[in-house]
Protein backbone atom coordinates (compact mmCIF):
# COMPACT_ATOMS: atom_id res chain seq x y z
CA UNK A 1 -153.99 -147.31 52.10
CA UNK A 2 -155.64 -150.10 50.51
CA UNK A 3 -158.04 -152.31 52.64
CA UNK A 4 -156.31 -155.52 52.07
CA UNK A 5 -152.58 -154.54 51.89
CA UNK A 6 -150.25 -152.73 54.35
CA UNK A 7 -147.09 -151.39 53.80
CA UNK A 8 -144.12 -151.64 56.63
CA UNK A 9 -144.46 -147.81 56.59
CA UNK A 10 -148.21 -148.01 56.77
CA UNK A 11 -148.24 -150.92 59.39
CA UNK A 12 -145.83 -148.73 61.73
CA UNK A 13 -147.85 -145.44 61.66
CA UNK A 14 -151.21 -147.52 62.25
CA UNK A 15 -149.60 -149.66 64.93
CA UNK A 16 -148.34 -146.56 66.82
CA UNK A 17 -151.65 -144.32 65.98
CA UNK A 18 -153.30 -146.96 67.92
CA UNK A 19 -151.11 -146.73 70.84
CA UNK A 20 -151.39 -142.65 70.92
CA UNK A 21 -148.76 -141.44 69.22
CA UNK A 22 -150.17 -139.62 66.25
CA UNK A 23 -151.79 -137.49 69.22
CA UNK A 24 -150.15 -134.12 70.35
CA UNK A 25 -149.06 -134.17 74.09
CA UNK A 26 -150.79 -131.87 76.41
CA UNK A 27 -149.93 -128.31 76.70
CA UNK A 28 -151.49 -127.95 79.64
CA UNK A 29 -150.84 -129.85 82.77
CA UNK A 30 -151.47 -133.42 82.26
CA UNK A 31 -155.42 -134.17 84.40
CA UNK A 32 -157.17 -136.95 85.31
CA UNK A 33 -158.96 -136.82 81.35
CA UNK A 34 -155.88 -136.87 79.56
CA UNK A 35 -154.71 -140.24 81.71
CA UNK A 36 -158.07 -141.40 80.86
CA UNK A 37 -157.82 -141.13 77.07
CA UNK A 38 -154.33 -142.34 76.86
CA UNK A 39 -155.52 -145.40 78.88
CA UNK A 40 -158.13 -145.61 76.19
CA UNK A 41 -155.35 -146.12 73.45
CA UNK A 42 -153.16 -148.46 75.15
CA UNK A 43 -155.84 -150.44 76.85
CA UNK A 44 -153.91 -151.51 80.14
CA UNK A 45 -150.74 -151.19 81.92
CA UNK A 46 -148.42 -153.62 82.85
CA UNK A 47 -147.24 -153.73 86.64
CA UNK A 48 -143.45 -154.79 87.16
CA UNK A 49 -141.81 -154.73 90.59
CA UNK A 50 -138.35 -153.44 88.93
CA UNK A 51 -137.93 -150.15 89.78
CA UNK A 52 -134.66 -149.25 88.23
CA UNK A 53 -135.91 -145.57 86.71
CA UNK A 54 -139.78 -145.61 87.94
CA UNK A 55 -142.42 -148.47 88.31
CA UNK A 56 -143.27 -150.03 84.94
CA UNK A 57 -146.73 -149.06 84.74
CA UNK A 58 -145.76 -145.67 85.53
CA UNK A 59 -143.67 -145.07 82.08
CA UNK A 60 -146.12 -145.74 79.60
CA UNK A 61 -148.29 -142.28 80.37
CA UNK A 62 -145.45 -140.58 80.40
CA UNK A 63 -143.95 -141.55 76.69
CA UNK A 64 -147.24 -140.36 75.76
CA UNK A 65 -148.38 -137.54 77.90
CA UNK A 66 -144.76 -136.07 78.89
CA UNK A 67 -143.85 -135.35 82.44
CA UNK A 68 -147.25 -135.45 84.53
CA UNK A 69 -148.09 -135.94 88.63
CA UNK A 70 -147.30 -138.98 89.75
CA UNK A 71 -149.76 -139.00 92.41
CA UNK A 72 -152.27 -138.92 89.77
CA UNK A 73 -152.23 -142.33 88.48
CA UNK A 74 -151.65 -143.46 92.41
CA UNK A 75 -155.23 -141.78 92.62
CA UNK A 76 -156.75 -143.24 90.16
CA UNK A 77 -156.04 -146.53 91.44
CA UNK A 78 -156.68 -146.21 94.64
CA UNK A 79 -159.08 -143.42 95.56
CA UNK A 80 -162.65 -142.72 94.73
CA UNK A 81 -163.92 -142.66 91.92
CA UNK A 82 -161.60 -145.51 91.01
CA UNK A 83 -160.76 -145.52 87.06
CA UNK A 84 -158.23 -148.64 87.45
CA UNK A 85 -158.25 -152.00 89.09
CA UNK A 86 -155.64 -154.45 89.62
CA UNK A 87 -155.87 -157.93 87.77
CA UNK A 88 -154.08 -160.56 85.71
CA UNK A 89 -154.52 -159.13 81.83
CA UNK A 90 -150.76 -158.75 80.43
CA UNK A 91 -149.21 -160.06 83.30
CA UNK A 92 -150.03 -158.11 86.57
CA UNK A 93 -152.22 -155.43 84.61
CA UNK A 94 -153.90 -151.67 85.93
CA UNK A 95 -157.19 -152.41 83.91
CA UNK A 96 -160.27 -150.00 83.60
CA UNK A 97 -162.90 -151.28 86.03
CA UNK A 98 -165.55 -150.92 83.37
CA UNK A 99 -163.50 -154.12 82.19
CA UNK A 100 -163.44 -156.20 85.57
CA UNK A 101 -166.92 -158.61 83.72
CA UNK A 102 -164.71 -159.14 80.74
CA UNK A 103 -161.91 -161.15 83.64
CA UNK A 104 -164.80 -162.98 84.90
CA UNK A 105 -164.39 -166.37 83.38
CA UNK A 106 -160.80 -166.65 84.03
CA UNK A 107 -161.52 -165.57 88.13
CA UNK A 108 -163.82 -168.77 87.63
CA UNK A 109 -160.96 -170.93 86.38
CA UNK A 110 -158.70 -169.98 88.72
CA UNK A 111 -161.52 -170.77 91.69
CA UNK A 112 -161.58 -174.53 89.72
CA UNK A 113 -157.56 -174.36 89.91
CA UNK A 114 -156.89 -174.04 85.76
CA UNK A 115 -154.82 -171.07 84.53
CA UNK A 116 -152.79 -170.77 87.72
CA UNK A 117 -149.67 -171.96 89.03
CA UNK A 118 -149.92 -175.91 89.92
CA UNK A 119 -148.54 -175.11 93.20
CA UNK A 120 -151.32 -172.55 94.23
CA UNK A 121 -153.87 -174.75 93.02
CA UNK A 122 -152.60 -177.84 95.12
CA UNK A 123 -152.28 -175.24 98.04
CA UNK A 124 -156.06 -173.97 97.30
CA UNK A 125 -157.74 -177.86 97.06
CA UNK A 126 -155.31 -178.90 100.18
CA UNK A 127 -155.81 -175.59 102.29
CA UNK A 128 -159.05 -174.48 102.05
CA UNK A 129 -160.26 -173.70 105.56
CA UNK A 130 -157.05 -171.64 106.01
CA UNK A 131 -158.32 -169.76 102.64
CA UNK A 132 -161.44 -169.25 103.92
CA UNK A 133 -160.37 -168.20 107.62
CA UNK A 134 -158.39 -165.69 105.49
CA UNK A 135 -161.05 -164.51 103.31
CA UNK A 136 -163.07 -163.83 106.61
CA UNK A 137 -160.29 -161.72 108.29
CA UNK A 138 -160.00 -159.51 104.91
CA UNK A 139 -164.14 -159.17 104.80
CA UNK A 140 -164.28 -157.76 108.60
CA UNK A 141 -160.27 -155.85 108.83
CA UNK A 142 -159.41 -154.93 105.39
CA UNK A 143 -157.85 -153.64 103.36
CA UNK A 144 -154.82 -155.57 104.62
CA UNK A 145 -151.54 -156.38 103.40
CA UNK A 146 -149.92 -159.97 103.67
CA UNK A 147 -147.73 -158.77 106.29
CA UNK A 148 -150.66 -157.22 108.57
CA UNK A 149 -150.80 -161.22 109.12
CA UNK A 150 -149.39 -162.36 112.38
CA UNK A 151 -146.54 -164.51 111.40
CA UNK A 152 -146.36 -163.38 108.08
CA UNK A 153 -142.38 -163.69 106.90
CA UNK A 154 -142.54 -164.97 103.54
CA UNK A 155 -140.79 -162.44 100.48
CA UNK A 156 -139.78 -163.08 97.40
CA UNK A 157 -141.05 -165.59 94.34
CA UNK A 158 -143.27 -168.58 94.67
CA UNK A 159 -140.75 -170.58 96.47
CA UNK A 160 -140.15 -167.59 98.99
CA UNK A 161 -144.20 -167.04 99.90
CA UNK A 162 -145.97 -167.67 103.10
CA UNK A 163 -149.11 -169.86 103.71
CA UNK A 164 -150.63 -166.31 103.97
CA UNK A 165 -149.11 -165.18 100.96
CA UNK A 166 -150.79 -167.83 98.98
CA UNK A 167 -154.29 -167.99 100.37
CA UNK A 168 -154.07 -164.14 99.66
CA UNK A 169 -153.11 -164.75 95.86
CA UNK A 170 -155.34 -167.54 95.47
CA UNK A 171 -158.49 -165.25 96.57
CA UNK A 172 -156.61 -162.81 94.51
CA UNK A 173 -156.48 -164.67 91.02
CA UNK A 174 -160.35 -166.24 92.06
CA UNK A 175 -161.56 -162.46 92.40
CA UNK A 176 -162.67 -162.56 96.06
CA UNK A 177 -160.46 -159.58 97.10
CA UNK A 178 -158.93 -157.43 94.44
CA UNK A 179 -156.15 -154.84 95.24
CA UNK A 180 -157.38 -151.75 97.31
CA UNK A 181 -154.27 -149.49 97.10
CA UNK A 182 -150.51 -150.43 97.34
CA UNK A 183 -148.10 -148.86 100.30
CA UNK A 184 -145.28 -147.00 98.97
CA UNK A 185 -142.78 -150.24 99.83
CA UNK A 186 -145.68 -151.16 96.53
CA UNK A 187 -146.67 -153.81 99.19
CA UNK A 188 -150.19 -154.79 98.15
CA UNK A 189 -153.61 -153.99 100.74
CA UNK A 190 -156.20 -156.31 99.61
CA UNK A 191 -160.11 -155.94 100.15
CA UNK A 192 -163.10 -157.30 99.03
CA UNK A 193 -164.52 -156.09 95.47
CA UNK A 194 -167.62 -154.43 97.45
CA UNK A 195 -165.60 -152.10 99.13
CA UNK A 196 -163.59 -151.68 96.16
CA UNK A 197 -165.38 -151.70 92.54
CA UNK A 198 -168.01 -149.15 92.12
CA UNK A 199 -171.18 -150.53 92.21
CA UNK A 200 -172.30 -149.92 88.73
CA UNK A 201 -169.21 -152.74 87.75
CA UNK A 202 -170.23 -154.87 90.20
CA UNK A 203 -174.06 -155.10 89.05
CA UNK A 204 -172.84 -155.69 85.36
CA UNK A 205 -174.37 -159.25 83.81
CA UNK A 206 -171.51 -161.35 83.89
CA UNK A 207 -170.48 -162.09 79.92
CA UNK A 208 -170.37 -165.54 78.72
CA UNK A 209 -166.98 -166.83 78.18
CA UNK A 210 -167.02 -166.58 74.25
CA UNK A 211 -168.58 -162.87 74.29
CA UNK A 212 -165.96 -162.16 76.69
CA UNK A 213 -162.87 -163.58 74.54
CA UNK A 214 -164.12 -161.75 71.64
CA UNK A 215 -164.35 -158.29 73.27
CA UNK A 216 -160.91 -158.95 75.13
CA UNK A 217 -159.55 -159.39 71.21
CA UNK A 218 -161.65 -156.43 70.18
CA UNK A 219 -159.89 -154.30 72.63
CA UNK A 220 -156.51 -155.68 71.70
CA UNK A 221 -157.16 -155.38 67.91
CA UNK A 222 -158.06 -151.36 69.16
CA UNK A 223 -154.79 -150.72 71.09
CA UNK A 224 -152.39 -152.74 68.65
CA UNK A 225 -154.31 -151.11 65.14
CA UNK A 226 -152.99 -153.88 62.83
CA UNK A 227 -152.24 -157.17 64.59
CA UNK A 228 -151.16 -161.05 64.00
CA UNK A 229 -153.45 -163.69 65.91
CA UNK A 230 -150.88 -163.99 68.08
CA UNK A 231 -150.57 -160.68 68.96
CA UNK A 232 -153.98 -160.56 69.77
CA UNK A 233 -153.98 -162.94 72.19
CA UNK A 234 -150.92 -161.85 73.78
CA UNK A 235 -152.31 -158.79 74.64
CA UNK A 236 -154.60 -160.55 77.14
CA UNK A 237 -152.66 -163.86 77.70
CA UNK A 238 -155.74 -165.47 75.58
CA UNK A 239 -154.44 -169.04 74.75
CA UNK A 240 -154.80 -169.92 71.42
CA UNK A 241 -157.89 -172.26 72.10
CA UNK A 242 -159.82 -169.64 73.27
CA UNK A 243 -159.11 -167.45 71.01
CA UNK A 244 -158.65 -169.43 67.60
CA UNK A 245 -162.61 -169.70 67.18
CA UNK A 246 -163.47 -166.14 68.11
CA UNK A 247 -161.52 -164.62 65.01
CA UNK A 248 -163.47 -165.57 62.19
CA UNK A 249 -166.44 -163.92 63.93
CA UNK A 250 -164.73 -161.21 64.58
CA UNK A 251 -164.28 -161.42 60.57
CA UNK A 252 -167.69 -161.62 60.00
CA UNK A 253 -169.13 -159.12 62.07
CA UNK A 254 -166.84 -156.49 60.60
CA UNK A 255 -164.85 -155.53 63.45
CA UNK A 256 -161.48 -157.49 61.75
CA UNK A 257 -160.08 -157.24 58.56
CA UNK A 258 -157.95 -159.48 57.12
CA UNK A 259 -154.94 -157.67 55.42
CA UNK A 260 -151.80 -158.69 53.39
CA UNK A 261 -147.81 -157.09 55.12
CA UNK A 262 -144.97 -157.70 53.46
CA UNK A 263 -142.40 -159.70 55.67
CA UNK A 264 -145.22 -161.36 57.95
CA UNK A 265 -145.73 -164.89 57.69
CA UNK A 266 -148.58 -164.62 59.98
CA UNK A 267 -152.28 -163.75 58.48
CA UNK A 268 -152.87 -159.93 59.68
CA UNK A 269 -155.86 -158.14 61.18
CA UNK A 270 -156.42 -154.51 60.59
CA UNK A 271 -158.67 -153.04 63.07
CA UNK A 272 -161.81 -151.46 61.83
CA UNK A 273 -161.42 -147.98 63.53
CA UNK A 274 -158.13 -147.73 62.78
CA UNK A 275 -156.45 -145.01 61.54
CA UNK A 276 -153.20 -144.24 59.21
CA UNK A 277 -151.82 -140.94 60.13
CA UNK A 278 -150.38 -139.38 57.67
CA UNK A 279 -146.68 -139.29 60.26
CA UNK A 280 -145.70 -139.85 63.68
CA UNK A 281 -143.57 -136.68 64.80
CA UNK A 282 -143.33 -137.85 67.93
CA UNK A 283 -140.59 -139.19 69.75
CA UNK A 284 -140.14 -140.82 72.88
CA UNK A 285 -138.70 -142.78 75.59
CA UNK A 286 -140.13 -146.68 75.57
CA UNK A 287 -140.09 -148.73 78.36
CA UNK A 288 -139.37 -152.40 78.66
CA UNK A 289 -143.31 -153.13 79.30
CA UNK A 290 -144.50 -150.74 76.71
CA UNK A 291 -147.28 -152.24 74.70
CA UNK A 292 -145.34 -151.06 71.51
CA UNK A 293 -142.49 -153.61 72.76
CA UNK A 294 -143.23 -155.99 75.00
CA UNK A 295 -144.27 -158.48 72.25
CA UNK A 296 -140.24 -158.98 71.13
CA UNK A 297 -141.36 -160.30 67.97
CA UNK A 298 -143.92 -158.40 66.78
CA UNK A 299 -141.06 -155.03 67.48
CA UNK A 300 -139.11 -156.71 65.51
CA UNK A 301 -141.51 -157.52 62.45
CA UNK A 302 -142.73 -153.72 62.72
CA UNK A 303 -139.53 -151.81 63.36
CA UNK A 304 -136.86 -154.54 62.39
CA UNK A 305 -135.89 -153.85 66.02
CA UNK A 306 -134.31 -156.96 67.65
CA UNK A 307 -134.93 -155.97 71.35
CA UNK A 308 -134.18 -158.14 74.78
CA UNK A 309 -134.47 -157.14 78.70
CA UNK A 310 -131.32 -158.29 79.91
CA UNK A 311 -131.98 -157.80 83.73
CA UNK A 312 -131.23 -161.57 84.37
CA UNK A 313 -128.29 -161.86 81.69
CA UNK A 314 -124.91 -162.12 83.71
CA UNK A 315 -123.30 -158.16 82.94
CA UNK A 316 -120.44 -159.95 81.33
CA UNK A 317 -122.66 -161.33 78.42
CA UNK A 318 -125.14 -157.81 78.22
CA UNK A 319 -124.91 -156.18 74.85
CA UNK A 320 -127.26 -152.99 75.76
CA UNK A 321 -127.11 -152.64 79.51
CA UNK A 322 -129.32 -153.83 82.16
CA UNK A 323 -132.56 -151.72 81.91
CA UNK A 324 -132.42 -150.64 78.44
CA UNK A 325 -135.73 -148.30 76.84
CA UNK A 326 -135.85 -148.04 73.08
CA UNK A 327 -136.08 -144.86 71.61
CA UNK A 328 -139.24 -143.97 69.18
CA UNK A 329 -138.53 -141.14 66.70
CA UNK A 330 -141.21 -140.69 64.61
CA UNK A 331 -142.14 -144.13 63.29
CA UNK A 332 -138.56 -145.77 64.10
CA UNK A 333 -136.30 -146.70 66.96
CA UNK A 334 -133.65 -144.87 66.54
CA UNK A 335 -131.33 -145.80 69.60
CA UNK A 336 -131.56 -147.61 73.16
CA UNK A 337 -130.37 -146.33 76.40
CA UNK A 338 -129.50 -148.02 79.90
CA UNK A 339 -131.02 -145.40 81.98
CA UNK A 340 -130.98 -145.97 85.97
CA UNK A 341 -132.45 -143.23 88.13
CA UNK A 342 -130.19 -142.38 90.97
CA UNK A 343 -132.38 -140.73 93.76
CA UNK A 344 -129.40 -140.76 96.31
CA UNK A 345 -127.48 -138.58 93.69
CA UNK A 346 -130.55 -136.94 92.35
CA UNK A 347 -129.40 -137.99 88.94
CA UNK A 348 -130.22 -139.52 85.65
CA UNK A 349 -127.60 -141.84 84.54
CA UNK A 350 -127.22 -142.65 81.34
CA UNK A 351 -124.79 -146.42 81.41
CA UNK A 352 -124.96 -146.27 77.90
CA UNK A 353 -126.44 -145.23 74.71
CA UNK A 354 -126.59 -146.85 71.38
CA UNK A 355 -127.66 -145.20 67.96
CA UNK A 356 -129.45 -147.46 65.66
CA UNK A 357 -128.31 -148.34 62.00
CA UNK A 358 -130.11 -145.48 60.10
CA UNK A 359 -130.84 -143.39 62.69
CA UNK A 360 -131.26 -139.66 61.80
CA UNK A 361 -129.04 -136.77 62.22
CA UNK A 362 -131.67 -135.15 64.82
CA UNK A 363 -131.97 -138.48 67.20
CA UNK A 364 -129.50 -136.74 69.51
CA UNK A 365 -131.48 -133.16 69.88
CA UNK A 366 -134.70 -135.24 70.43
CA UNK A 367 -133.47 -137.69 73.15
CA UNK A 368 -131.38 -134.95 74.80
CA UNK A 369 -135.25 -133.55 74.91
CA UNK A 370 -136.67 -136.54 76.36
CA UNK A 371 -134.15 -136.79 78.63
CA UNK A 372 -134.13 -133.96 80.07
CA UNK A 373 -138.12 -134.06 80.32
CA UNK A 374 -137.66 -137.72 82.38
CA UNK A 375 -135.04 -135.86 84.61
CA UNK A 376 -137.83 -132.98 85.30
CA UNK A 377 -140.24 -136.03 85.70
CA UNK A 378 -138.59 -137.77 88.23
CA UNK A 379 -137.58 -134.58 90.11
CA UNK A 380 -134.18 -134.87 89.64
CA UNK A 381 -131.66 -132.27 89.14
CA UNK A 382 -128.85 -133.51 86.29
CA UNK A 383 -127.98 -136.01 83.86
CA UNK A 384 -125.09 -137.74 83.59
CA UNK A 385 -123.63 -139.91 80.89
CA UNK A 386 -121.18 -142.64 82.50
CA UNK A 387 -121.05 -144.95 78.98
CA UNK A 388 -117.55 -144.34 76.65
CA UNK A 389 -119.22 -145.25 73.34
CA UNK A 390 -119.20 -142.95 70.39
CA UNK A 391 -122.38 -142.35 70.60
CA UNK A 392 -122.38 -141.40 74.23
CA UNK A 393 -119.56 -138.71 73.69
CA UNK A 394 -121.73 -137.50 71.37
CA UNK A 395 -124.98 -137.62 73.52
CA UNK A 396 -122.86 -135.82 76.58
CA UNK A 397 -121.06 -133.01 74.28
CA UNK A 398 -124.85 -132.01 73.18
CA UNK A 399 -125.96 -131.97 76.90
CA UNK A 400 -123.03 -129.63 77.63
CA UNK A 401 -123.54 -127.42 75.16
């Protein structure tokens, strides 16, 4: 590998080193360390309400560490010792709490009203003793959930939340409460961080806003291995003025370096601790909110992978299906599935499958593999293929046999 030029080959086995996938999966059962160090690699994970196969941030541990106790992560959360806490990173984000200082500045934004939805900041300047009133109730009776509120009837998006429901996200976003656990509807309780955070977090000196946008692309740089500016700040929803002037430091103190790929228009940063493995033999099921594709455009400069979510596309106009995972086999995608879980049926559909141009000659055994592992996952007892594409036939013939 040479320091200041990457090859597409290079750039994918750094890219998915980073994320974890150079490392072996447990043989044992999957613990409370092994979450840990995976976390490590990827950083965060992204929360989604969809729950079409399992939660979003559920998936990502288990494309890495195989089928492990659910419960665990659920734990980890919300038990003590806490390793996780709920914030605004990627999106709705499961964070370490050794990284709560690092969200600081942008819980003091949101308190000022910048960085949040227009609406909840009106509601916050205009509303502010029913905030407050709110705050008090969660301080003596939590943790509570919105709908512990007398009264409480909003539900859905923005325009379907409560007066309660946005004093509770406003205090939310400003880092007054933070989520204590989340009921198995995934309703969230909210407390106050004292009750919460262990103290050790808590105590932490509060980083200045620059120290804390360069660690936050640090830690990106880590996870992602070899990275565009804008995939940097994507990581952490850094906008580009806040981020733009923290690179070249980042240059000059050695923990960026600036590399030449093939193909990318965009100036790329190689991390400084990453690593090229020699391959990826690993393969695996992605989902949607994996940090290896939830940047669209960055899969599709690394794997030449054009990938959408079509959940909101009319099912007339979907090309792939409605919750479609890519499929990693060693350093390529070799095929995407629509998978659904049906836990009435206590089975793993499989709406369709699609082979990708190039795909090997194996990338049936190994997703038969890692389908059968999700099935065992998600406690499930069969898998069945309802799609009538080639490649399906060929998918449910191999399951058969």
């Amino acid at each position: 590998m040479r320091a200041d030029r990457l090859t597409s080959s290079e750039v994918r086995r750094i890219a998915l080193g980073a994320q974890g996938f150079g490392d072996r999966r447990p043989v044992s059962q999957v613990g409370r360390n092994h979450m840990r160090r995976a976390i490590e690699r990827t950083g965060l994970l992204q929360i989604d309400s969809v729950n079409v196969i399992a939660r979003a941030h559920l998936m990502p541990l288990f494309s890495r560490l195989g089928p492990y106790p659910l419960d665990l992560l659920d734990r980890a959360q919300g038990r003590k010792p806490r390793m996780l806490f709920e914030y605004w990173a990627h999106e709705a984000s499961l964070l370490p709490v050794e990284m709560q200082p690092l969200f600081r500045w942008r819980m003091q934004r949101a308190e000022r009203g910048e960085g949040i939805y227009k609406g909840l900041a009106h509601f916050a300047r205009t509303r502010s003793d029913f905030i407050e009133a709110l705050f008090r109730e969660v301080e003596m009776r939590g943790p509570l959930a919105a709908s512990d509120f007398e009264g409480e009837k909003g539900s859905g998006g923005w325009w379907g939340w409560s007066d309660t429901k946005r004093a509770l996200e406003w205090l939310f976003w400003a880092g007054r409460i933070t989520t204590h656990s989340r009921r198995p509807s995934f309703e969230r309780l909210y407390d106050v961080p004292e009750r919460v955070l262990p103290a050790s977090v808590l105590d932490t000196p509060t980083p200045s806003t620059e120290e804390a946008h360069r660690s936050l692309l640090a830690l990106a740089a880590r996870s992602l291995g070899v990275a565009s500016e804008q995939d940097l700040r994507d990581y952490h929803r850094l906008s580009a003025s806040d981020a733009a002037p923290r690179i070249p430091e980042l240059v000059e103190d050695g923990t960026l370096i600036p590399v030449e790929i093939k193909g990318w228009r965009q100036q790329a940063y190689l991390h400084r601790d990453a690593r090229l493995p020699r391959r990826i033999e690993r393969s695996a099921l992605l989902a949607p909110f994996d940090p290896v594709v939830w940047e669209r455009s960055r899969a599709e400069r690394i794997f030449s992978f054009r990938y959408r979510i079509e959940i909101y596309t009319p099912a007339h106009k979907r090309v792939h299906g409605y919750y479609v995972l890519p499929f990693l086999l060693g350093d390529r995608i070799a095929a995407r599935l629509d998978l659904k879980a049906d836990r009435a049926g206590r089975k793993l559909l499989v709406q369709s499958a699609h082979r990708e141009k190039g795909a090997p000659e194996h990338t049936v055994d190994a997703l038969a593999e890692n389908l059968s592992a999700m099935c065992q996952w998600l406690s499930l007892d069969q898998i069945e293929v309802k799609g009538r594409g080639e490649f399906d036939k060929i998918l449910q013939a191999h399951l058969e046999s």
